[in-house]
Protein backbone atom coordinates (compact mmCIF):
# COMPACT_ATOMS: atom_id res chain seq x y z
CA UNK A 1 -106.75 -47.44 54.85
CA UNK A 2 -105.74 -43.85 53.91
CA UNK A 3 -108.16 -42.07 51.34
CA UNK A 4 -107.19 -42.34 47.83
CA UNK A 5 -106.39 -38.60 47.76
CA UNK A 6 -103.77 -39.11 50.98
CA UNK A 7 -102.46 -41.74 49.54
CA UNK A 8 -101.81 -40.49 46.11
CA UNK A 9 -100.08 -36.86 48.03
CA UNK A 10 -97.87 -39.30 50.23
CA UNK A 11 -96.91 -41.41 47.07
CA UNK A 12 -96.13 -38.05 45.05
CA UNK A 13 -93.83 -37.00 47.70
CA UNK A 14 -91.76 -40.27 48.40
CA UNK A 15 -91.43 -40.28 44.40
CA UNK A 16 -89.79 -36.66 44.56
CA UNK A 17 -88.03 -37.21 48.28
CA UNK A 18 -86.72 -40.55 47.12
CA UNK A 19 -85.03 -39.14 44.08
CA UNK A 20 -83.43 -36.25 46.04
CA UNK A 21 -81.46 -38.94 47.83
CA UNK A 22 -80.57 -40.87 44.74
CA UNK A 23 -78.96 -37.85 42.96
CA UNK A 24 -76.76 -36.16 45.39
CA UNK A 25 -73.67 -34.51 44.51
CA UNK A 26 -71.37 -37.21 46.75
CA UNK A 27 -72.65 -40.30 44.92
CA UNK A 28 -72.13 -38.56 41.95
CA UNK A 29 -68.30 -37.46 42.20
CA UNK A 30 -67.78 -41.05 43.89
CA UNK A 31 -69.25 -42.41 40.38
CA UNK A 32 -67.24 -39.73 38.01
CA UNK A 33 -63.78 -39.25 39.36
CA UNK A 34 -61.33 -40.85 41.15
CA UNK A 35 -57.43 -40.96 42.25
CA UNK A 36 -54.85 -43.42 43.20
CA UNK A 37 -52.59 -40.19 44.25
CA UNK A 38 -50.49 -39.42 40.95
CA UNK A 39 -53.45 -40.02 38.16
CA UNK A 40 -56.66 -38.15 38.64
CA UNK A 41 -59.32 -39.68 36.16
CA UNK A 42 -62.62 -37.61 35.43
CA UNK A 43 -65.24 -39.40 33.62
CA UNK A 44 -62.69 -41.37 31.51
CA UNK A 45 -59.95 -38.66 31.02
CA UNK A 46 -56.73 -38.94 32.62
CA UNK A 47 -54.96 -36.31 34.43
CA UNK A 48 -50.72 -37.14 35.25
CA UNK A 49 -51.05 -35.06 38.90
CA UNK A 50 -47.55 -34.70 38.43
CA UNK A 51 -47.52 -32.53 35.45
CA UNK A 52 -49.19 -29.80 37.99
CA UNK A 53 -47.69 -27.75 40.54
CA UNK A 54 -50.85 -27.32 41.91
CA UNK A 55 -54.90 -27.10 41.52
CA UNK A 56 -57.19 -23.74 41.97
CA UNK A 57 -60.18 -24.42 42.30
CA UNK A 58 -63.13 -22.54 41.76
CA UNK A 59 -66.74 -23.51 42.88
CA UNK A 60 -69.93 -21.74 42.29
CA UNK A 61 -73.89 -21.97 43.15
CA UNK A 62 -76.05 -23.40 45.25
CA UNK A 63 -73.60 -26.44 44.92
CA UNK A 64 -71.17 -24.98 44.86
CA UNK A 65 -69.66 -26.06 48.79
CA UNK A 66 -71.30 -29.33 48.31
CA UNK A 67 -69.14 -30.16 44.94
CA UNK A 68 -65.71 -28.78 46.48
CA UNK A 69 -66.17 -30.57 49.30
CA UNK A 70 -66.80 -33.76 47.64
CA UNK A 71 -64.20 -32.94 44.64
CA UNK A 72 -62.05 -32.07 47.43
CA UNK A 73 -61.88 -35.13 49.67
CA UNK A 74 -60.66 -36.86 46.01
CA UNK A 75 -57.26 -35.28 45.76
CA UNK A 76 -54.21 -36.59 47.93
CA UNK A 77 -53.94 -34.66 50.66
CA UNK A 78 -50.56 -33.53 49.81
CA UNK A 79 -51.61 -32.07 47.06
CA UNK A 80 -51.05 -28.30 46.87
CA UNK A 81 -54.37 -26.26 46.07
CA UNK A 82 -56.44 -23.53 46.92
CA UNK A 83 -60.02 -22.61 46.04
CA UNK A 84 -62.83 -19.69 46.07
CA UNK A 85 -66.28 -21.18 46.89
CA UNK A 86 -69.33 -19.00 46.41
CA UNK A 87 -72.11 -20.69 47.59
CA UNK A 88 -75.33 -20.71 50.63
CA UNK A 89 -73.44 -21.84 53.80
CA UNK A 90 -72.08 -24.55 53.92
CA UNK A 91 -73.30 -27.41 55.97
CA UNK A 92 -70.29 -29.48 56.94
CA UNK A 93 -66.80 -28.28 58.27
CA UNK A 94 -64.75 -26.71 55.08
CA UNK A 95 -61.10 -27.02 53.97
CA UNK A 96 -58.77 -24.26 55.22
CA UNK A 97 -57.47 -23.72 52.03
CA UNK A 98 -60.67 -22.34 50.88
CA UNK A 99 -62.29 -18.89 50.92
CA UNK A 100 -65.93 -19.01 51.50
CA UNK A 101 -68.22 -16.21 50.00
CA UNK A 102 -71.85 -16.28 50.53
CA UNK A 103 -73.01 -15.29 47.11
CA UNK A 104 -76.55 -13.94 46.73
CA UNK A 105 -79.44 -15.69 45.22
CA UNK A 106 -82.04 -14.92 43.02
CA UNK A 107 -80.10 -11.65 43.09
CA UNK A 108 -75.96 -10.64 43.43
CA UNK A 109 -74.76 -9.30 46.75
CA UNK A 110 -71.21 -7.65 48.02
CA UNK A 111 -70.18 -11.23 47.90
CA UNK A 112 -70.91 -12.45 44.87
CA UNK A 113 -68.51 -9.76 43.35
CA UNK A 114 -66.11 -9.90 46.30
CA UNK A 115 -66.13 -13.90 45.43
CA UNK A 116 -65.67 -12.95 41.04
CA UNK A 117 -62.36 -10.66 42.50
CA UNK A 118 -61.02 -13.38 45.14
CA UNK A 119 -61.47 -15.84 41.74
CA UNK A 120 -59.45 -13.27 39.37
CA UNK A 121 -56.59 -12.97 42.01
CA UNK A 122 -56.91 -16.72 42.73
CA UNK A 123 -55.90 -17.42 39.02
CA UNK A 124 -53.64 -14.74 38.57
CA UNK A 125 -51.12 -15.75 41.56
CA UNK A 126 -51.61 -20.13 40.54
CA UNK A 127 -48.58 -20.95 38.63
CA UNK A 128 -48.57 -21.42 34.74
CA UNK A 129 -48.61 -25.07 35.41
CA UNK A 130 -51.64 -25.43 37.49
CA UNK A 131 -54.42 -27.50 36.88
CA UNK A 132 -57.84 -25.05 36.83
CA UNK A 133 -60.83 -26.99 38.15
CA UNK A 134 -64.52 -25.08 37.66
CA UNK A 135 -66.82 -26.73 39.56
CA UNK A 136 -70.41 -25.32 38.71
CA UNK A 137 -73.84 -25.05 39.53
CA UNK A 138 -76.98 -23.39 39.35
CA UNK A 139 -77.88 -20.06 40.74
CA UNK A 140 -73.87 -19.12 39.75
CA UNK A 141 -75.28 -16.48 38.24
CA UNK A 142 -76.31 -14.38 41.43
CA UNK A 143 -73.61 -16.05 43.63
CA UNK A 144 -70.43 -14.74 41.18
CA UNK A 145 -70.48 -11.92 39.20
CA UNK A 146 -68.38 -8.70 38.02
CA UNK A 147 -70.21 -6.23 36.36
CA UNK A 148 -68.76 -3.82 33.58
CA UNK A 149 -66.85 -0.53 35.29
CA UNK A 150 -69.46 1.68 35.79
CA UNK A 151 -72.67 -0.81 36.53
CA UNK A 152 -73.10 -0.12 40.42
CA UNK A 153 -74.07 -3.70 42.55
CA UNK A 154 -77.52 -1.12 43.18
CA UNK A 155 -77.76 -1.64 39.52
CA UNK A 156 -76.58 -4.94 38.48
CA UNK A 157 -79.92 -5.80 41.19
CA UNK A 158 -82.45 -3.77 39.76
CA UNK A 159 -81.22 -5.05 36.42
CA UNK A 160 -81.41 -8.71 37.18
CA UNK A 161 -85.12 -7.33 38.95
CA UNK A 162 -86.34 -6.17 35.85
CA UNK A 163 -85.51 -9.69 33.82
CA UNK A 164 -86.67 -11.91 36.33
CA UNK A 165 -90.00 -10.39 36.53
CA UNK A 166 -90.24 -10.04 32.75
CA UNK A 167 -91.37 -13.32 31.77
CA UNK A 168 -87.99 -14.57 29.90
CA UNK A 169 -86.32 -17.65 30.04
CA UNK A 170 -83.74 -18.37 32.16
CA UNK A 171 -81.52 -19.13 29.16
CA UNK A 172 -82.64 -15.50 27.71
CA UNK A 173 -82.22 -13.86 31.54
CA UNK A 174 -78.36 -15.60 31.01
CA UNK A 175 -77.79 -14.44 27.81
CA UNK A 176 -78.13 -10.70 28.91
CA UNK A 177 -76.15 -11.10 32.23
CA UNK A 178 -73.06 -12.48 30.20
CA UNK A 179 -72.85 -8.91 28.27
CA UNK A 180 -72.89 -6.96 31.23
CA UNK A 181 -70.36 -9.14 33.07
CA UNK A 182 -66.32 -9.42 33.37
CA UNK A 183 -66.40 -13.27 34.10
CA UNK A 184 -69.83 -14.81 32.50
CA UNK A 185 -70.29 -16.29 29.04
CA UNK A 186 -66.33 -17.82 29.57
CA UNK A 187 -64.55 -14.90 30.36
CA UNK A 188 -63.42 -16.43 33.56
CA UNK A 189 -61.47 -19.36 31.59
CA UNK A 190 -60.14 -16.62 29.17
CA UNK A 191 -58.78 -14.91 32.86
CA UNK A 192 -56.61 -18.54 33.17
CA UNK A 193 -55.04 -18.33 29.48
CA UNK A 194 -53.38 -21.52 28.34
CA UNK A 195 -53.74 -23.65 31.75
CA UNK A 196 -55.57 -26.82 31.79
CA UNK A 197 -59.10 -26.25 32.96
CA UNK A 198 -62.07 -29.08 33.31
CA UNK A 199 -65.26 -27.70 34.35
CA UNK A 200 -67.82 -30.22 36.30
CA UNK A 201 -71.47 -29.05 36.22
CA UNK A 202 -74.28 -29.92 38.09
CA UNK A 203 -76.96 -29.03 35.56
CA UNK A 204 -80.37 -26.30 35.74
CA UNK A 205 -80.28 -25.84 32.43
CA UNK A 206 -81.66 -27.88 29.35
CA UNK A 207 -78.57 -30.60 28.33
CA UNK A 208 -78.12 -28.71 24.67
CA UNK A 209 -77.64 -25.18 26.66
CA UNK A 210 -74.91 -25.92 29.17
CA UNK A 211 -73.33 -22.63 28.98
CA UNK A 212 -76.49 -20.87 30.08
CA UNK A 213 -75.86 -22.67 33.51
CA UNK A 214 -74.15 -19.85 35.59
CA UNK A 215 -74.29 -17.74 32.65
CA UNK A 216 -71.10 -20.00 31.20
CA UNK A 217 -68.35 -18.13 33.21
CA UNK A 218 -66.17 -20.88 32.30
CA UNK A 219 -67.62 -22.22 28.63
CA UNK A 220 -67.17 -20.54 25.62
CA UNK A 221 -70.13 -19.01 24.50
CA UNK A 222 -73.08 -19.74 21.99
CA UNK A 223 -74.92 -16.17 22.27
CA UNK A 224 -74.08 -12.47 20.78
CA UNK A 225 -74.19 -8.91 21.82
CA UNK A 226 -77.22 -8.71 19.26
CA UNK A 227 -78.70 -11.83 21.00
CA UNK A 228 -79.21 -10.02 24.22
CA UNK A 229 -80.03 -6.80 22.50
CA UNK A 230 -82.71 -8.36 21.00
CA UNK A 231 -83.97 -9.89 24.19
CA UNK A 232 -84.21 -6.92 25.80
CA UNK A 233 -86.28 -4.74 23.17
CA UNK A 234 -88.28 -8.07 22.96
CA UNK A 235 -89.24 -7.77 26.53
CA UNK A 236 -89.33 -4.09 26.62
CA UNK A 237 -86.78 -3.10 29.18
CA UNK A 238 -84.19 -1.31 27.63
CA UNK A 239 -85.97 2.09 28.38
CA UNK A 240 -86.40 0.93 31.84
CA UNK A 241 -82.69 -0.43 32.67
CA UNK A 242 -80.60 1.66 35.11
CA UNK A 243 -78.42 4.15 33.37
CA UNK A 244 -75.04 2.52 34.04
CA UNK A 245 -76.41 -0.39 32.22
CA UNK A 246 -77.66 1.54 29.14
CA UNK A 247 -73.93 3.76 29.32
CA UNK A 248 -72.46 0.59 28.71
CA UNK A 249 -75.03 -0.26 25.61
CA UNK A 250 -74.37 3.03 24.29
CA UNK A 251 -70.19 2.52 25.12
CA UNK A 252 -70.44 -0.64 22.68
CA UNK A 253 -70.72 -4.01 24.53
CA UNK A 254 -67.81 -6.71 23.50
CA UNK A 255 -68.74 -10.27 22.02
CA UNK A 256 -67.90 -13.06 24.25
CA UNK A 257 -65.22 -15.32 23.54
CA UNK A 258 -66.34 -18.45 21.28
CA UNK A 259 -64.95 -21.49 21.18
CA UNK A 260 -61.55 -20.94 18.91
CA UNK A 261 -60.31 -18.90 21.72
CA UNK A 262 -57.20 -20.43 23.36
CA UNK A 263 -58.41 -20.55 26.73
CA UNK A 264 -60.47 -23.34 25.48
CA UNK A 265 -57.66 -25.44 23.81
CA UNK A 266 -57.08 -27.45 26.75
CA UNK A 267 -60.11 -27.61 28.52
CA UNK A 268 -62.73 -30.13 29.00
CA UNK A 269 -66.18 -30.18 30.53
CA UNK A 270 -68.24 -32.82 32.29
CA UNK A 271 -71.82 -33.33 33.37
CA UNK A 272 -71.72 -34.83 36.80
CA UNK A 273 -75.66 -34.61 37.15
CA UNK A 274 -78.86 -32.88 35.41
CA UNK A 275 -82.22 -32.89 35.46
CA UNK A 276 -82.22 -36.26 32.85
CA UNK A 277 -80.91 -38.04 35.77
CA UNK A 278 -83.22 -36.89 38.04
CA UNK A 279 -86.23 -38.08 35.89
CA UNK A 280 -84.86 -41.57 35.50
CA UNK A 281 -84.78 -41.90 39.20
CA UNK A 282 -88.25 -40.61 39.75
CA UNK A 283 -89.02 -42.86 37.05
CA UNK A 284 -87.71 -45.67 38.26
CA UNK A 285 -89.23 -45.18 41.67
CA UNK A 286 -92.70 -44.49 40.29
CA UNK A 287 -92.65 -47.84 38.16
CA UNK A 288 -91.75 -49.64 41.62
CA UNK A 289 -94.62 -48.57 43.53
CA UNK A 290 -96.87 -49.96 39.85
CA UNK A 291 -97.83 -46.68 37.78
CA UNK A 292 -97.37 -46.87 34.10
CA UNK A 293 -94.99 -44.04 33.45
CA UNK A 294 -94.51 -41.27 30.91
CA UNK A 295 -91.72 -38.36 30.47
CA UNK A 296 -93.33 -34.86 28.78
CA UNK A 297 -90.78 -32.31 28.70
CA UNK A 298 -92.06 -30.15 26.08
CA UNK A 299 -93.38 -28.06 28.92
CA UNK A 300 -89.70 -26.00 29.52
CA UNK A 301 -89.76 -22.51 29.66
CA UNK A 302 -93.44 -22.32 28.82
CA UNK A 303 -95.79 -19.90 30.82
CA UNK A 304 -96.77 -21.57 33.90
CA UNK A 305 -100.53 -21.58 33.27
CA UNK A 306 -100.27 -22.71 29.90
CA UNK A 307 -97.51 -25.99 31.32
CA UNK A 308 -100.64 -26.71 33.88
CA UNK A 309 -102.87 -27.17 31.50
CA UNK A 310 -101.01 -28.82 28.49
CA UNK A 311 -99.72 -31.61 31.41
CA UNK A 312 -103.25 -32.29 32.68
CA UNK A 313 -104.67 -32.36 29.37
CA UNK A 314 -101.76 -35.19 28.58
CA UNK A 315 -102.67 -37.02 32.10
CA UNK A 316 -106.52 -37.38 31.21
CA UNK A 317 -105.22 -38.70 28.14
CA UNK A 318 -103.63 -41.20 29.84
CA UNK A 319 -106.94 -42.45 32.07
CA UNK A 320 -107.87 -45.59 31.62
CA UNK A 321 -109.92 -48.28 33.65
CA UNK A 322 -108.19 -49.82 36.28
CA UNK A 323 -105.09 -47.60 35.53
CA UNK A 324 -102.49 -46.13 37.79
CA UNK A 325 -100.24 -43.36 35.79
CA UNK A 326 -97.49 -41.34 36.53
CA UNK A 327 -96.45 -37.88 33.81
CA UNK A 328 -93.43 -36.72 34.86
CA UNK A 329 -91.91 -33.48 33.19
CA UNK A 330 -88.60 -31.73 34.03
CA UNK A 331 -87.56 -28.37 33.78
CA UNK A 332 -88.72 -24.69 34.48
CA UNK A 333 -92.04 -22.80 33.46
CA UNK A 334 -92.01 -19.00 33.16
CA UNK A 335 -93.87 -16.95 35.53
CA UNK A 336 -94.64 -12.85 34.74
CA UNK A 337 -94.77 -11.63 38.15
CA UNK A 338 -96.64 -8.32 39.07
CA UNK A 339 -95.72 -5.39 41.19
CA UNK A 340 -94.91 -6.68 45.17
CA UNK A 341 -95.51 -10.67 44.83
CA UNK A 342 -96.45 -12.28 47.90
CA UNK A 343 -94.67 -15.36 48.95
CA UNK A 344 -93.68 -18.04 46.46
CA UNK A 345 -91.89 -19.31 43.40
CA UNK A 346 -92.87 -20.85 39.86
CA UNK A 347 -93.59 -24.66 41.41
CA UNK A 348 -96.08 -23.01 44.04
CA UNK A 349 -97.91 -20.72 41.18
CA UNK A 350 -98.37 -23.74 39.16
CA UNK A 351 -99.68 -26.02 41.85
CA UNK A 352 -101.93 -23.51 43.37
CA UNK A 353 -103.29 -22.83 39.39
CA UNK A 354 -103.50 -26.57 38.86
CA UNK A 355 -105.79 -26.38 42.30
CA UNK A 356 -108.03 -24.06 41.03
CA UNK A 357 -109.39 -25.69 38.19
CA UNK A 358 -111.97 -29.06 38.20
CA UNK A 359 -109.55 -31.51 38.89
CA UNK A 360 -110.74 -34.98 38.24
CA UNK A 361 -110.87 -37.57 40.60
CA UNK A 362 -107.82 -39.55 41.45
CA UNK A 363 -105.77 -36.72 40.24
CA UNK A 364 -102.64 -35.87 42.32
CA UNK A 365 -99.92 -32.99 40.75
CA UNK A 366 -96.47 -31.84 42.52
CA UNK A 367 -93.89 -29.38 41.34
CA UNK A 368 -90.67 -28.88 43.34
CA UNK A 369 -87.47 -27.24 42.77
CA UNK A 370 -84.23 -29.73 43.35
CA UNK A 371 -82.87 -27.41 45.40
CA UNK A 372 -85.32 -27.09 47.82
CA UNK A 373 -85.97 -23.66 47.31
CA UNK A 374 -88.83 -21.73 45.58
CA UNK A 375 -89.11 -18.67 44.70
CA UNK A 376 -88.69 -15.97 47.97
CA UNK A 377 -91.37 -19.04 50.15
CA UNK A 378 -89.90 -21.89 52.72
CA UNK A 379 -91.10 -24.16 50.75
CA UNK A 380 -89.18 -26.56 47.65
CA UNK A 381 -92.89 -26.67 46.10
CA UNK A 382 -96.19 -28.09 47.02
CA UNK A 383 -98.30 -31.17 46.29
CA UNK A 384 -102.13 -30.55 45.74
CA UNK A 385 -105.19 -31.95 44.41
CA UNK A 386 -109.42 -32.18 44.31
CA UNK A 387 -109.31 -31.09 48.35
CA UNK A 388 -107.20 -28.21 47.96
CA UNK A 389 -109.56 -25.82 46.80
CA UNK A 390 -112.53 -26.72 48.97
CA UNK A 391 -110.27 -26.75 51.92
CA UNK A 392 -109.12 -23.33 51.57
CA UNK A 393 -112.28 -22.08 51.15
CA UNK A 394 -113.13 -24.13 54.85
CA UNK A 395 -110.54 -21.35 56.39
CA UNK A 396 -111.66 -18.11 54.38
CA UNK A 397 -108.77 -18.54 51.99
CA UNK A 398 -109.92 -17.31 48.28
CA UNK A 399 -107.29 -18.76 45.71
CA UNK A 400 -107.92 -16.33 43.00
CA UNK A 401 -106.69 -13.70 45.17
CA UNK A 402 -103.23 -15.56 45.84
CA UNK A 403 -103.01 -16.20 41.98
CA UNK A 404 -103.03 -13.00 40.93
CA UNK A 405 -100.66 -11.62 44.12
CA UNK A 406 -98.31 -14.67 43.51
CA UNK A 407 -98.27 -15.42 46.82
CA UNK A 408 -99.31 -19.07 46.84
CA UNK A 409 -97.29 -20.27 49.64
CA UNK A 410 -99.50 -18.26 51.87
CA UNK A 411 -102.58 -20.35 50.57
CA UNK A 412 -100.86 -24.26 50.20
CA UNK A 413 -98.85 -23.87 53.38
CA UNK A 414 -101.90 -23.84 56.15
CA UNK A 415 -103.02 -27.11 54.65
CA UNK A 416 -100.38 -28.93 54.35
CA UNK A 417 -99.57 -28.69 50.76
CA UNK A 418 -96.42 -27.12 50.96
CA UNK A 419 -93.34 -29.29 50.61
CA UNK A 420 -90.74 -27.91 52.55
CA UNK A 421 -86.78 -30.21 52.34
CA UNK A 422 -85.01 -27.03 53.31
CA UNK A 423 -81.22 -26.09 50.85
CA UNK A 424 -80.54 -29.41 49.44
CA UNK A 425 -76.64 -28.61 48.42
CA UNK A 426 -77.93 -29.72 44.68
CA UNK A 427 -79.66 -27.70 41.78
CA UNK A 428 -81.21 -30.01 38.97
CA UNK A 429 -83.63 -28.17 38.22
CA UNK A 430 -87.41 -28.45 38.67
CA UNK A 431 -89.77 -31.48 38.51
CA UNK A 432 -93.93 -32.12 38.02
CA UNK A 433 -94.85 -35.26 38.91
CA UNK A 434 -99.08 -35.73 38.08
CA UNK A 435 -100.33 -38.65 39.32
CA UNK A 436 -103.82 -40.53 38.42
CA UNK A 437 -105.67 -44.03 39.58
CA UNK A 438 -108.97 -45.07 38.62
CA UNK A 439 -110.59 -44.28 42.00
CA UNK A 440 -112.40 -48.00 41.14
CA UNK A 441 -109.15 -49.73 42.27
């Protein structure tokens, strides 16, 4: 029989794996929309097909190929459309009538703005008639952007560097983008006018924030100019932005348009998945293998260490004889990062902090990233517990040193910790799934 400790990592794993397969992006455009060949329906609205000369399409993120391919294979094929997909490569054959940009993530490259321009033009040359589909997902932000005239793609990085590293939220790091940008915080819809437009998100963000996901380039927005002014002074980088960036402060930055613009008279917008869903599949799968199960979210956007401790603290609450128990929290904790991190991401920091403490027996804790990706490591996150410490220290590895160089990935991957799924096509944010059984049973 496998120790309890094995046992407990294995279980942890199939809880997160298991749920990856039960939220993809096909199952959940087969469950949202479908089309008999003149009525498209999308999660209860109707759409007369022939009302529209045609459908432009626009998809964006690290779903971004996954949705329009699955969105795609929906419409009759005679059908006229055409679409801009910025997104990591693609992993099945793609539709002709598509051009593929491979956007940057966590920061913008030459084809996230060549991808904003090829969406501009796309929109500009539909007809008045068309039917505007946004299909969005997270890490939009890096994979589609247009900065203000002026703000160099050397600058937009070093910007998006600075606010990464600073500690904010990823709903404050969106807030600032969108004010330095010609198609965030819905000044891509405004680009379409009066055509219809539905926007289909696979959610990152929190389910009251949706037009942080992407930085909104297709919602009207809920911040202000002094919102993101105040974010920056708050983390203290205005004195340290590129000069383009503060030009365009000192030029006067424009409000976003809100939600009584007309570009957002027709136009509807549709959850497809989010990090909710996720959960209730991990749930579901933890109650089947017999844990006793609680959700904690209050953990989002908190400071990694402080998450770590609050969530343990709520799992030894939990103990009990003959117990098994499952905390499961969604969402993303905050990391500060210092000067030249080593290898790894926000899920790896807090599992390799979680390892360092006195972890008491029978404990188990994961945290993973939907997407399979964290931070600049291989890995989607790691899985760790009472052996992980003593284990590294077997092999010379000290784990305060990797803390404070955030380069966990170099300590969890040796042993085995690591979690590695590879790009999963999806983006539902993070998970931490702590596990506990009375090591009586």
């Amino acid at each position: 029989m496998l120790e309890l400790g094995q046992r407990q990592r294995d279980r942890a794993r199939e809880i997160f794996l298991r749920a990856l397969e039960t939220t993809t992006v096909a199952a959940a455009v087969e469950r949202t929309i479908c089309c008999d060949g003149q009525m498209l329906w999308i999660d209860g609205s109707e759409y007369d097909l022939s009302l529209y000369s045609e459908v432009c399409i626009v998809a964006l993120g690290k779903a971004g190929a996954t949705m329009f391919g699955a969105v795609n294979a929906v419409l009759p094929e005679n059908l006229k459309r055409s679409a801009v997909v910025s997104s990591p490569p693609p992993t099945v054959l793609m539709d002709a009538r598509a051009e593929y940009f491979r956007g940057g993530h966590p920061e913008p490259n030459a084809d996230s703005i060549a991808a904003a321009r090829a969406a501009l033009d796309l929109i500009d040359q539909s007809a008045p008639d068309a039917l505007v589909l946004f299909l969005i997902s997270g890490g939009a932000s890096a994979m589609f952007e247009l900065p203000l005239a002026g703000i160099t793609l050397s600058d937009l990085i070093l910007m998006n560097r600075l606010l990464i590293a600073s500690g904010a939220s990823i709903a404050e790091v969106n807030c600032v983008r969108k004010h330095f940008s010609q198609v965030k915080g819905g000044r891509l819809a405004t680009h379409a006018g009066a055509r219809e437009k539905v926007t289909l998100l696979i959610s990152d963000v929190p389910d009251t924030a949706l037009d942080a996901l992407g930085s909104g380039p297709s919602l009207p927005d809920t911040t202000t100019v002094a919102d993101c002014l105040e974010i920056l002074g708050r983390y203290a980088l205005l004195d340290r932005l590129p000069a383009s960036v503060r030009a365009a402060i000192d030029f006067g930055l424009q409000e976003s348009p809100k939600p009584d613009h007309i570009a957002f008279q027709r136009a509807s917008t549709h959850v497809l998945l989010s990090n909710s869903t996720f959960l209730a599949q991990a749930e579901c799968i933890a109650r089947g293998m017999g844990y006793t199960v609680e959700i904690d979210n209050t953990c989002d956007d908190m400071d990694y260490k402080d998450a770590a401790q609050h969530l343990l603290a709520k799992l030894e609450s939990l103990h009990g004889p003959g117990k098994k128990v499952c905390l499961l929290s969604g969402g993303e904790v905050t990391v500060q990062l210092p000067d030249n991190p080593g290898a790894g991401g926000r899920n790896l920091q807090f599992c390799l902090y979680a390892a360092a403490g006195e972890l008491p027996a029978g404990t188990t804790v994961l945290s993973a990233g939907t997407d399979g990706i964290d931070g600049n490591s291989a890995a989607a996150g790691a899985v760790i517990d009472a052996t992980t410490r003593p284990r590294g220290e077997q092999i010379n590895l000290r784990i305060e040193d990797h803390l404070r160089t955030f380069d966990a990935y170099n300590y969890l991957a040796p042993l085995g910790y690591a979690i590695a799924t590879g790009p999963t096509g999806n983006n539902l944010r993070d998970i931490r799934i702590l596990l506990w059984e009375d090591p009586a049973l």
